[in-house]
Protein backbone atom coordinates (compact mmCIF):
# COMPACT_ATOMS: atom_id res chain seq x y z
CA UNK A 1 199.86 138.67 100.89
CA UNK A 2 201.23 135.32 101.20
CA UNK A 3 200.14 131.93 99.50
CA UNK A 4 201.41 128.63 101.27
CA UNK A 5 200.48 125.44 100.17
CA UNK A 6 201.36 122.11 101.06
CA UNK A 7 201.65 120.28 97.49
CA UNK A 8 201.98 116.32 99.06
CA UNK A 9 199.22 116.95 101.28
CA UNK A 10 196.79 117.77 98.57
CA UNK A 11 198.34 114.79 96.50
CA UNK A 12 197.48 112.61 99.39
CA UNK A 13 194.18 113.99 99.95
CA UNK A 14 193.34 113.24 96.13
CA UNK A 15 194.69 110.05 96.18
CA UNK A 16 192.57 109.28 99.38
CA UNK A 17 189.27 110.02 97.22
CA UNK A 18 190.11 108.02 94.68
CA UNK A 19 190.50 104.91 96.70
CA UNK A 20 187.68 105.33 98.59
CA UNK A 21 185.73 105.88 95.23
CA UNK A 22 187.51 102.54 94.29
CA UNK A 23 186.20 100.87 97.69
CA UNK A 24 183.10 102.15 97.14
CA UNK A 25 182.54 100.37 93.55
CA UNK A 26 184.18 96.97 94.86
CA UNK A 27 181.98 97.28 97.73
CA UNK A 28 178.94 97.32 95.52
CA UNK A 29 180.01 94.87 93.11
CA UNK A 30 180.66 92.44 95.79
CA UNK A 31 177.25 93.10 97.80
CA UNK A 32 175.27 92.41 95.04
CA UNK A 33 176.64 89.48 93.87
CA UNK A 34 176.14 90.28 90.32
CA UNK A 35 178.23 90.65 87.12
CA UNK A 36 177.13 93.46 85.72
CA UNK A 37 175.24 96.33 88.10
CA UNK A 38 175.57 99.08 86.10
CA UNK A 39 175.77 99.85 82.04
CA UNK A 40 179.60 101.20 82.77
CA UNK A 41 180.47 97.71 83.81
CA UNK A 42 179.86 96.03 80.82
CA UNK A 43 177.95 98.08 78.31
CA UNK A 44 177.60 94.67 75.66
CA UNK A 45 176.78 92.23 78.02
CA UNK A 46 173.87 95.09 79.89
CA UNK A 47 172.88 94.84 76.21
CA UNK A 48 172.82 91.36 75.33
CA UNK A 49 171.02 90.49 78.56
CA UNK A 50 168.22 92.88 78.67
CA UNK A 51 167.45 91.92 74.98
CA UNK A 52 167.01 88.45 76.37
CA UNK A 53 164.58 89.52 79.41
């Protein structure tokens, strides 16, 4: 039985989801027009601002 693999192929493919992941988030970010869309953004300022809602 024989195993071939192409190593940089798979490093490219991984790479490839990252960036798109990264798109994805800058994407959003820039849509909404807001600072802070999620809690991972800014955890302190999610904080601070729904204390003042």
């Amino acid at each position: 039985m024989v195993i071939n693999h192409n190593m940089s192929a798979m490093y490219a493919n991984r790479q490839l989801g990252i960036t798109g992941l990264s798109i994805n988030k800058d994407m959003e970010k820039l849509s909404s027009g807001e600072k802070i869309n999620r809690a991972g953004d800014d955890a302190s300022g999610l904080a601070v601002s729904e204390k003042m809602r």
